[in-house]
Protein backbone atom coordinates (compact mmCIF):
# COMPACT_ATOMS: atom_id res chain seq x y z
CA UNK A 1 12.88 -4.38 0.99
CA UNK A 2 10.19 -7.04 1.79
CA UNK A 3 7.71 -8.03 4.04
CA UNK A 4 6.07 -11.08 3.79
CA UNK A 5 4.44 -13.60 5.58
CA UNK A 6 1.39 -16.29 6.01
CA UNK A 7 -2.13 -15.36 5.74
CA UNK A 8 -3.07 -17.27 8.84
CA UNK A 9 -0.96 -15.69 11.19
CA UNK A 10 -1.64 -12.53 10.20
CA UNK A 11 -4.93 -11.79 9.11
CA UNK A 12 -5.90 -9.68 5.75
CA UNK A 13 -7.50 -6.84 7.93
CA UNK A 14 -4.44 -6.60 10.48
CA UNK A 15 -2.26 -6.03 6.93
CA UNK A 16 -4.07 -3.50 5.25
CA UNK A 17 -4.83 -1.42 8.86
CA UNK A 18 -0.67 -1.85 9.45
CA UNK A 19 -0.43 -0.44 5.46
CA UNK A 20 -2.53 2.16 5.66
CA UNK A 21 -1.16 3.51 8.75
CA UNK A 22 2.19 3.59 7.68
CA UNK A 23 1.13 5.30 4.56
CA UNK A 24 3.52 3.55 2.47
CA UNK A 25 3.49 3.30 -1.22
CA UNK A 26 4.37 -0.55 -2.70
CA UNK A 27 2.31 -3.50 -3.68
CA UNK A 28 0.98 -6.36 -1.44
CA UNK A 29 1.47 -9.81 -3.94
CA UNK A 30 -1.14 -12.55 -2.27
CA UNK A 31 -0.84 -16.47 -3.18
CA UNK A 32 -3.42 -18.73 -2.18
CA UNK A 33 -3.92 -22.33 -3.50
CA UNK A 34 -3.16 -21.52 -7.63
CA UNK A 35 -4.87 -18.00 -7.20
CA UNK A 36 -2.77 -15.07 -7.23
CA UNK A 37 -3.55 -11.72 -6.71
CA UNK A 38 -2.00 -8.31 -5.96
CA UNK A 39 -2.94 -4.75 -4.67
CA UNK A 40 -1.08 -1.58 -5.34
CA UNK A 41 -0.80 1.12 -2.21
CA UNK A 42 -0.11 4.99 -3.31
CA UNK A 43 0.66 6.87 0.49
CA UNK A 44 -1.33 4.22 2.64
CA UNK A 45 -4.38 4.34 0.00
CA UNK A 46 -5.57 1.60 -2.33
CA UNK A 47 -5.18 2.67 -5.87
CA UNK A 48 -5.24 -0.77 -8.04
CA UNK A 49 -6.09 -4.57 -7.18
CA UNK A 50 -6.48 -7.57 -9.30
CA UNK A 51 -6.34 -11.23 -9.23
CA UNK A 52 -6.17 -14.54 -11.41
CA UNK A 53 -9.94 -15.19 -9.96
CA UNK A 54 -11.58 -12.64 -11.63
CA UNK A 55 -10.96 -12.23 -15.48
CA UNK A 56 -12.43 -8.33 -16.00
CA UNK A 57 -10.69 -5.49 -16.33
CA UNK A 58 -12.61 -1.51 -16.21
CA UNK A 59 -13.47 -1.74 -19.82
CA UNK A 60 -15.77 -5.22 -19.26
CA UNK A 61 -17.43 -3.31 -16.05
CA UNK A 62 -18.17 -0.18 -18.59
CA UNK A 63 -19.81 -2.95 -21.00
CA UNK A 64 -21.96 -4.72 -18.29
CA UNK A 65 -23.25 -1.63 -16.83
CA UNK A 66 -24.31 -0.29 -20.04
CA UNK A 67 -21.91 3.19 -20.43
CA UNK A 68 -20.26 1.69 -23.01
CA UNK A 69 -20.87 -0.77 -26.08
CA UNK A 70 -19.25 -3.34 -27.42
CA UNK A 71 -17.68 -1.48 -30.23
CA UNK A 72 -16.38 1.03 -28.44
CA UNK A 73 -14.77 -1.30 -25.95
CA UNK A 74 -13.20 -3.01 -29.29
CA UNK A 75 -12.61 0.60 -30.78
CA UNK A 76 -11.01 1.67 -27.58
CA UNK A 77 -8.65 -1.58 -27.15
CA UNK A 78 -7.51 -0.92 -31.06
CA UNK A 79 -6.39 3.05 -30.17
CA UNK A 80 -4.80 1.82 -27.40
CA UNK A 81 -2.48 -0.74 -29.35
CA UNK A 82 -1.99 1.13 -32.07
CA UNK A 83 -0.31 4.11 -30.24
CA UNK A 84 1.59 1.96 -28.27
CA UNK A 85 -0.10 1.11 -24.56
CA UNK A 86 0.73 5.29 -23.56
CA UNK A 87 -2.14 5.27 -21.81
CA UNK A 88 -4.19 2.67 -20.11
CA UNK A 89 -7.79 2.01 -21.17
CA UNK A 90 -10.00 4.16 -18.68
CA UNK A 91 -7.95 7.48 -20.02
CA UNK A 92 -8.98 6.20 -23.59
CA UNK A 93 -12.12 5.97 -22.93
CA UNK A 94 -12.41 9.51 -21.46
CA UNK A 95 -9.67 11.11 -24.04
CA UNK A 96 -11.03 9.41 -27.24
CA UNK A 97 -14.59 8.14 -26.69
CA UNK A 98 -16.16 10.63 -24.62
CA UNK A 99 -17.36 8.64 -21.89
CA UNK A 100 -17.83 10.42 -17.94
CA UNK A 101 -14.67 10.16 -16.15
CA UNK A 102 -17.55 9.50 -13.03
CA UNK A 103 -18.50 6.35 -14.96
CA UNK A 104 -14.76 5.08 -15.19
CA UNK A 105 -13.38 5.89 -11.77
CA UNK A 106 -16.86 4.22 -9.97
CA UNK A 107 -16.78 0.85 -12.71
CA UNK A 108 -12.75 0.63 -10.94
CA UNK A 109 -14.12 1.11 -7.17
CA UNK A 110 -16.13 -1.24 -7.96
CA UNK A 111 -13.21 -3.77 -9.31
CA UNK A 112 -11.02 -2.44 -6.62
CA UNK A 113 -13.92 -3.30 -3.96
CA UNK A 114 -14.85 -6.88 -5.07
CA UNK A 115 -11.71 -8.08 -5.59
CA UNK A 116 -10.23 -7.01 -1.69
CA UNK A 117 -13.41 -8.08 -0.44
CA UNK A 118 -12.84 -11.70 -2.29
CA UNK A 119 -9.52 -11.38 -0.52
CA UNK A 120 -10.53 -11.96 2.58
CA UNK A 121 -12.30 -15.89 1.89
CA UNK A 122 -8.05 -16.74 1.18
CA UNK A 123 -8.03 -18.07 4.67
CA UNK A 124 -4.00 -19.49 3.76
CA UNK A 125 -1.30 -18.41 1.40
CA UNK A 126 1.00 -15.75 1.59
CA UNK A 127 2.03 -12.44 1.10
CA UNK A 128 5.02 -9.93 0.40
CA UNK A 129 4.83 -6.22 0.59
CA UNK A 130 7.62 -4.81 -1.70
CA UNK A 131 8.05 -1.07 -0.44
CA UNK A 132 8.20 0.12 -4.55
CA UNK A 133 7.14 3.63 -6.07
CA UNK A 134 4.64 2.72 -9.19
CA UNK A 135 5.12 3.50 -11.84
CA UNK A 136 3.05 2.71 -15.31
CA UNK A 137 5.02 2.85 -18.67
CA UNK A 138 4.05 0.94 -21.68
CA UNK A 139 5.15 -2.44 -20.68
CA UNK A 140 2.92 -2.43 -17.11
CA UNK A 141 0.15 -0.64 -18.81
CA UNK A 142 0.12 -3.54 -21.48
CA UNK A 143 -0.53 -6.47 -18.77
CA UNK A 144 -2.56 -4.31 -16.58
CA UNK A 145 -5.50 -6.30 -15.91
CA UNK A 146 -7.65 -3.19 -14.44
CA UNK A 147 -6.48 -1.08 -16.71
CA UNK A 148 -7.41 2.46 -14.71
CA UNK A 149 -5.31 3.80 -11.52
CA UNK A 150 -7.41 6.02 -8.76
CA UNK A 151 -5.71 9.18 -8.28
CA UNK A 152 -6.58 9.29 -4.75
CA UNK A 153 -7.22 5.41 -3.80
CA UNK A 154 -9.78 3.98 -1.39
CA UNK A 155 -9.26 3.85 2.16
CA UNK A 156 -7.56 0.25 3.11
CA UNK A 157 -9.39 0.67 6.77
CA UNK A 158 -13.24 0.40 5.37
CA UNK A 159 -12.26 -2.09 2.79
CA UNK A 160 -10.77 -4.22 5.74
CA UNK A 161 -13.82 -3.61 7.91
CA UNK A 162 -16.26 -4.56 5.44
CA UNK A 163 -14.43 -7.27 3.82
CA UNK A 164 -14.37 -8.64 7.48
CA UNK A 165 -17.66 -8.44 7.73
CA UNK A 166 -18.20 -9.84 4.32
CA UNK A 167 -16.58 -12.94 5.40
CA UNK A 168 -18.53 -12.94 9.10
CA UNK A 169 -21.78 -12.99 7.18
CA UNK A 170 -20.99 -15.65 5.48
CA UNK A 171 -19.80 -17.82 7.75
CA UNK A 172 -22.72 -16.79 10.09
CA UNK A 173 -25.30 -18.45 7.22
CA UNK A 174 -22.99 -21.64 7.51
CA UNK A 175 -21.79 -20.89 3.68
CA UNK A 176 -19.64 -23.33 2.31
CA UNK A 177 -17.64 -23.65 -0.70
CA UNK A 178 -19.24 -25.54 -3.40
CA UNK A 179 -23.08 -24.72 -1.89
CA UNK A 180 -25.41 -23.25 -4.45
CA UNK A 181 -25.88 -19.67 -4.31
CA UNK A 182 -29.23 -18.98 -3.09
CA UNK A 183 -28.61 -15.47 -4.84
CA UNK A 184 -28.06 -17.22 -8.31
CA UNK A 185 -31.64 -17.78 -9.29
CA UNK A 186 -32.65 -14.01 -8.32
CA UNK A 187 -33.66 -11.60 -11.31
CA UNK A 188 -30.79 -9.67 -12.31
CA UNK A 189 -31.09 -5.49 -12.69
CA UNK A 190 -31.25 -5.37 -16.36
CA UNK A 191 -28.56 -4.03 -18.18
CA UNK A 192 -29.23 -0.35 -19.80
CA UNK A 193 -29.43 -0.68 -23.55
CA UNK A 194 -27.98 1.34 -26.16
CA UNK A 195 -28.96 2.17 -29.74
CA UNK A 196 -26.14 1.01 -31.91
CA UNK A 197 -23.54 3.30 -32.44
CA UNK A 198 -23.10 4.44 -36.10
CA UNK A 199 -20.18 3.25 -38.23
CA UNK A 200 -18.23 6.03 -40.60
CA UNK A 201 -15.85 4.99 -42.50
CA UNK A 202 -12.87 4.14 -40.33
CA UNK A 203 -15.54 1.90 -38.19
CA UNK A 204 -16.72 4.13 -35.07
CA UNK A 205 -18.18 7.42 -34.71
CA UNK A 206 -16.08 8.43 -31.75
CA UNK A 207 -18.29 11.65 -31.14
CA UNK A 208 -21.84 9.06 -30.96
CA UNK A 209 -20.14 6.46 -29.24
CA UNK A 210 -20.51 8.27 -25.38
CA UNK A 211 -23.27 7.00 -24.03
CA UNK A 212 -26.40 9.08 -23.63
CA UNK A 213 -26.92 9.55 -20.07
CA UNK A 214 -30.29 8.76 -19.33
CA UNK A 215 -29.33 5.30 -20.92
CA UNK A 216 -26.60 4.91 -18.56
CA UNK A 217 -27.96 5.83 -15.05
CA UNK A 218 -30.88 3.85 -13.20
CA UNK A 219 -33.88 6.16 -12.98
CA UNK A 220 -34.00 8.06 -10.29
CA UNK A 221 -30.54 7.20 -8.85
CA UNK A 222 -26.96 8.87 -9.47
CA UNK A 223 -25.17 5.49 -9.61
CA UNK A 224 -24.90 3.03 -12.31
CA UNK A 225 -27.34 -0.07 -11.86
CA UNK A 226 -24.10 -2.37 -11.83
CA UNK A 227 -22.70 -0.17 -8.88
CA UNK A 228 -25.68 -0.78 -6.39
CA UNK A 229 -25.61 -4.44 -5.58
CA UNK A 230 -25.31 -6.60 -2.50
CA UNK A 231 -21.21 -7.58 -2.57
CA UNK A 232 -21.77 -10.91 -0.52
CA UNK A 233 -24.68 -12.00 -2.98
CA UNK A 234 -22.07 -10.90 -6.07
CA UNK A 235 -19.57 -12.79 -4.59
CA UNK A 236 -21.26 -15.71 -4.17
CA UNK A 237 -23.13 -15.69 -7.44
CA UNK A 238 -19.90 -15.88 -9.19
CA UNK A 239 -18.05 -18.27 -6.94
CA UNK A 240 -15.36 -15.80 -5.66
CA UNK A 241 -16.24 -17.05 -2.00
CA UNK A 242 -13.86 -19.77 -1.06
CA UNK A 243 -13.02 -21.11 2.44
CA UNK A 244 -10.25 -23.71 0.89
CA UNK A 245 -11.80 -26.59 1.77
CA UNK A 246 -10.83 -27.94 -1.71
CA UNK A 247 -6.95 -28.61 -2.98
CA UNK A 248 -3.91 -28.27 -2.13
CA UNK A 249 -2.81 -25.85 0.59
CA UNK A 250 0.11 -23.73 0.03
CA UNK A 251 3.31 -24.13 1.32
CA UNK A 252 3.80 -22.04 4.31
CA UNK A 253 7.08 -19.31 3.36
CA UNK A 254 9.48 -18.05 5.78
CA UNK A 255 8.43 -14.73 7.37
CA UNK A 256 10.15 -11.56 7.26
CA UNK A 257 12.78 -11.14 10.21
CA UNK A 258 10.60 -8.21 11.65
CA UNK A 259 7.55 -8.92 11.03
CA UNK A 260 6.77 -10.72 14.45
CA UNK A 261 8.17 -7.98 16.26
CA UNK A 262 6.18 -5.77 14.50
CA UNK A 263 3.36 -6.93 15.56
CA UNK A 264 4.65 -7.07 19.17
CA UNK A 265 5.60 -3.22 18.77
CA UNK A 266 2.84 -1.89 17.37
CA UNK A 267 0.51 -3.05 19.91
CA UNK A 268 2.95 -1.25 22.21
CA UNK A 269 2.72 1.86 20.35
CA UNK A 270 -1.06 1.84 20.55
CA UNK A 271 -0.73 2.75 24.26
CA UNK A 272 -0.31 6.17 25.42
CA UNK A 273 3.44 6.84 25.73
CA UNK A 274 6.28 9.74 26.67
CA UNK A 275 8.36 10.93 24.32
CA UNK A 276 11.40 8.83 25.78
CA UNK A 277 8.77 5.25 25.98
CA UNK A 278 8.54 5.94 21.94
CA UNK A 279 12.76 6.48 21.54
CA UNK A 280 13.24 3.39 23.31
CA UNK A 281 10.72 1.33 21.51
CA UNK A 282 12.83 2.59 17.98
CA UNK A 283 16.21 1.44 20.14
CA UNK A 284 14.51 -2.00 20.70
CA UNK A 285 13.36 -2.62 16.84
CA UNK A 286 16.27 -1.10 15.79
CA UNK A 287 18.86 -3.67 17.74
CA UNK A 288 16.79 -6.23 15.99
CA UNK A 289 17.87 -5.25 12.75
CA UNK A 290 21.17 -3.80 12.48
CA UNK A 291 24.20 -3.68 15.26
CA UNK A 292 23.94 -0.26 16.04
CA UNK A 293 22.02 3.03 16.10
CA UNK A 294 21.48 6.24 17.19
CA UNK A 295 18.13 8.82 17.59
CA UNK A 296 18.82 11.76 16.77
CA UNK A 297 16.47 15.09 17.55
CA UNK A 298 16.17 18.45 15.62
CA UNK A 299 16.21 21.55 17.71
CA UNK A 300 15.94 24.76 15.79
CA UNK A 301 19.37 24.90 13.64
CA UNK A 302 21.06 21.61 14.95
CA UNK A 303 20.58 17.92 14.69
CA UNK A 304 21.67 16.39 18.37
CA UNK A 305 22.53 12.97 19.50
CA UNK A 306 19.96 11.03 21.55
CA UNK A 307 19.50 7.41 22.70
CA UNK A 308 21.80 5.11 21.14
CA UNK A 309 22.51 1.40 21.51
CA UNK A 310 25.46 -0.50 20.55
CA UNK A 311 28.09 1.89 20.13
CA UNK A 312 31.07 0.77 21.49
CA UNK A 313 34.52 3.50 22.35
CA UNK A 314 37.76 2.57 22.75
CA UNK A 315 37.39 5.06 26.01
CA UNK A 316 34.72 7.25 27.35
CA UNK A 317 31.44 6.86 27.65
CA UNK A 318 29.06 5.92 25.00
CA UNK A 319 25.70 7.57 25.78
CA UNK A 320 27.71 11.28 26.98
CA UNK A 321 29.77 11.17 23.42
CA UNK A 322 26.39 10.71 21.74
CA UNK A 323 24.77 13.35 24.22
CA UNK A 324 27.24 15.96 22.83
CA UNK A 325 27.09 15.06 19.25
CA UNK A 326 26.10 18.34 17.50
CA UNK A 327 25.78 19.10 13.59
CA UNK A 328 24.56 22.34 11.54
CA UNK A 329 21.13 21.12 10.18
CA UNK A 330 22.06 23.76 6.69
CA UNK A 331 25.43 22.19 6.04
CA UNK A 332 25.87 18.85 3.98
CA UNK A 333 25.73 15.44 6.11
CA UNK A 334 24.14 12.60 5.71
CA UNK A 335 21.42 13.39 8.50
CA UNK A 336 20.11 16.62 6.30
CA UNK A 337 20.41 14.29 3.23
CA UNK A 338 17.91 12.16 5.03
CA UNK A 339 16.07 14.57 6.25
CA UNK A 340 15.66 16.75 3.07
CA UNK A 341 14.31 13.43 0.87
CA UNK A 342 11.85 12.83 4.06
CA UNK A 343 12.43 9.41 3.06
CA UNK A 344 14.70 6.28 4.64
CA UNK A 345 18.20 6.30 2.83
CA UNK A 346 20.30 3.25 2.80
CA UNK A 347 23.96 4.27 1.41
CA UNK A 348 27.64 4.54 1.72
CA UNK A 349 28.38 7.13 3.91
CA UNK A 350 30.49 9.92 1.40
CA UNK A 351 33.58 11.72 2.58
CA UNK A 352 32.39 15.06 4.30
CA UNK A 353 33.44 17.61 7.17
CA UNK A 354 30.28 16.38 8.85
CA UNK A 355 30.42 13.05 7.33
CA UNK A 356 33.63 12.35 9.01
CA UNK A 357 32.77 13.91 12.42
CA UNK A 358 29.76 11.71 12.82
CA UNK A 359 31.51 8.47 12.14
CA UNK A 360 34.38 9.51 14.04
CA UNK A 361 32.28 9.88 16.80
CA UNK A 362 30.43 6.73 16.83
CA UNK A 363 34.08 5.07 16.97
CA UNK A 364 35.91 5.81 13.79
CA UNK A 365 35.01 2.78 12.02
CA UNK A 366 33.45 3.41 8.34
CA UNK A 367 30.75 1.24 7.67
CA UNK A 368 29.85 -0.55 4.25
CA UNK A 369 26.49 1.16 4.48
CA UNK A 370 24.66 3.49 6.70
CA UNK A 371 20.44 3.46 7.36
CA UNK A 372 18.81 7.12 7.94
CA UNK A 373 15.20 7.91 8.18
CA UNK A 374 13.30 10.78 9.53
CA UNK A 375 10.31 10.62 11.59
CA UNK A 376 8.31 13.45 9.70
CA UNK A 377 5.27 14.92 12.47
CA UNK A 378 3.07 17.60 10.82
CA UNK A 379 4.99 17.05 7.82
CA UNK A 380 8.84 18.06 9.52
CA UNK A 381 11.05 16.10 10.55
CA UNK A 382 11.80 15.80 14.72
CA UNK A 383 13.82 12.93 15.06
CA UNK A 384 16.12 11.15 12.65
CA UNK A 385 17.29 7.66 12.99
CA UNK A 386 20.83 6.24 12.21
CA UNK A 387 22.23 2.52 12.34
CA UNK A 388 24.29 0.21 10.74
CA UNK A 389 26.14 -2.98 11.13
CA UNK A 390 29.58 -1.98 12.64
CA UNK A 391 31.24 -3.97 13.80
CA UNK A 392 30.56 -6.97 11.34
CA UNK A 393 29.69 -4.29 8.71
CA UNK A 394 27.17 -6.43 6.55
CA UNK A 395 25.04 -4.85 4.34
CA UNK A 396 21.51 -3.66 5.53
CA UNK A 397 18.68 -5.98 4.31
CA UNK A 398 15.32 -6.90 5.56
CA UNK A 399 14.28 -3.35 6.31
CA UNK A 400 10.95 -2.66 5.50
CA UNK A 401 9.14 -4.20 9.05
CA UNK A 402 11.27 -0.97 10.78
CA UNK A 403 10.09 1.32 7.90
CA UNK A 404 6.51 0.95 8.80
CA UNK A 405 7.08 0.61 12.55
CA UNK A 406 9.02 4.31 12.00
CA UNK A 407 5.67 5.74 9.92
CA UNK A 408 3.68 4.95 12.91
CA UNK A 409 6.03 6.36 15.45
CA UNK A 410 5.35 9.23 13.37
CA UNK A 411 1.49 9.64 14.57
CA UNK A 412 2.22 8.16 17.73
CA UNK A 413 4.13 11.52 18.16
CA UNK A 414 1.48 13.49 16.73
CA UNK A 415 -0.66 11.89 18.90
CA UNK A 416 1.37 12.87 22.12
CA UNK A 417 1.87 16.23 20.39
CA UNK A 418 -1.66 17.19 20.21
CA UNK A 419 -2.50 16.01 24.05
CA UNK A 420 0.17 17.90 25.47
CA UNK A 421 -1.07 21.24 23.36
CA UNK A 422 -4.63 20.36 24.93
CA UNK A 423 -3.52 20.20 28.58
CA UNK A 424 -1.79 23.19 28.34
């Protein structure tokens, strides 16, 4: 479940608005000219980013700001091998070492932050969102190059506003790649200093090694001195600002079946719409995806047949059969499956009373596979989407375009919700 595409015909800021609107969790891989670079979404929010262009991880931030030393960075790095990578580096360095979870969560903001914002001077490439749950277990918390996951993430919308205008600035100062920085011969804030930390006699006090925090802050300020600098001047200074005027461009991938449409619809959805404008713009993304589907709506104790497109009967009409469709939303189908996970399913269809009546009457034949998801408003479900390939019955691929398009139906429905409550 992919969607991928090129850098220059979608921009960085239109992805991460799309991704944080959908509130989707995954991870959005970026390639551009030998640099790689990835960021990891938690419900629409940014909780992780790295890339081969910059070489620290939280622990190195800790160092250069001054809330940790060099010995307990070493110290830390030890614990954490020794016992197996069970926890990444930042928890170490709160659970073992005493130092301010503060200090830890703002030194990965700040990681999180600069590498986005150097994001945006990848002006081609590509990039594939892989709609994936993370996870961390020994094995990814071993090649984790940030080493520390935000609990709650930062919001993809500012970073893509201000990595926009990140790049805007630049460009406005006629900034090119390979210019000297005028930043670079600018006195740097001075790193706190530490008194050594005493050895005992397995090598570090862990209780002295915590900073002391009038060594760690700025005077006067809550932030740490490494935490309050100009991004566009950082960037620069350490040559993270590249408009690929030098090597090789990439070569340019196929994109994702939906992820023109997407586009297309979303702008659509932006515009105020009825509730039967929204069903129809589902139908029309749907069709473009699988053979067949039907909307479905929940009222009170039944799930009832909607819209539908391709469904094709033997005799009678279609849209009336699908009109009359009818099932108990607190007995076993594969719509209250769906709708109980509020999550997309993508399955066989099991033998069931309801099972059986629904594909009986979409026209008896039992697909390979079946695609359900529920448009959750307000956190319930009020419509519930079905399709699948009948009559070629493939299998269902390429889906994750229509999962996103689906999230934002969701507040497009809110949306209408909430005017309609106001006008009466």
């Amino acid at each position: 479940m992919q969607l991928a595409g090129n850098i220059g015909d979608l921009g960085l800021g239109e992805i991460l608005q799309i991704l944080s609107f959908s509130q989707k969790s995954g991870t959005l891989a970026l390639k551009s000219r030998k640099r790689s670079g990835a960021m990891i979404f938690k419900d629409g929010k940014i909780s992780k980013a790295y890339t081969s262009a910059i070489k620290e991880g939280v622990g190195e931030v800790l160092l250069k700001g001054g809330a940790i030393t060099a010995e307990v960075l070493e110290a830390a790095k030890a614990s954490q091998s020794a016992k197996g990578y069970i926890a990444n580096l930042g928890q170490v360095f709160m659970s073992e070492f005493s130092v301010n979870p503060e200090h830890v969560e703002e030194a990965t903001k700040k990681l999180i932050e600069k590498t986005v914002y150097s994001f945006f001077f990848w002006t081609d490439g590509s990039f594939v969102f892989e709609l994936t749950e993370p996870e961390e277990n020994p094995e990814t918390i071993k090649a984790d190059q940030l080493q520390f996951t935000l609990e709650d993430g930062l919001n993809p919308q500012f970073l893509a506003m201000e990595g926009s205008r990140l790049f805007d600035e630049f460009v406005m100062k006629g900034g090119k790649p390979g210019d000297p920085s005028e930043y670079e011969e600018t006195e740097p804030v001075p790193t706190p200093t530490q008194e050594p930390t005493p050895k005992t006699e397995e090598g570090v006090n862990k209780e002295a090694s915590a900073p002391v925090p009038s060594k760690v802050f700025a005077e006067g300020t809550d932030e740490l001195p490494f935490l309050s600098g100009d991004f566009l001047k950082e960037l620069e200074s350490e040559g993270l600002i590249d408009l690929e005027e030098g090597g090789e461009a990439d070569e340019r991938i196929e994109e994702s079946k939906g992820l023109t449409l997407l586009k297309e619809m979303l702008e659509e959805l932006s515009r105020p719409l009825t509730m039967s404008e929204i069903v129809l713009l589902i139908l029309r993304f749907t069709s473009e995806i699988m053979a067949r589907a039907v909307v479905f709506s929940i009222r009170k104790d039944n799930i009832v047949g909607g819209g539908q497109y391709g469904i094709e009967l033997n005799e009678g009409n279609a849209d009336m059969r699908i009109r009359k469709m009818k099932i108990p939303i607190n007995e076993p189908s594969i719509l209250t499956e769906a709708i109980e996970a509020r999550r997309t399913l993508v399955k066989p269809i099991e033998p069931g009373k309801w099972n059986d009546y629904i594909i009986e009457r979409l026209g008896g034949t039992h697909p390979t596979e079946a695609f359900l998801s529920p448009v959750m408003v307000r956190g319930n479900a009020i419509i519930i989407i079905y399709a699948d390939n009948i009559p070629g019955n493939e299998k269902i691929d390429d889906i994750s375009s229509l999962e996103i398009f689906l999230a934002q139906t969701g507040m497009a429905l809110e949306r209408l919700m909430l005017q309609e409550e106001i006008n009466k």
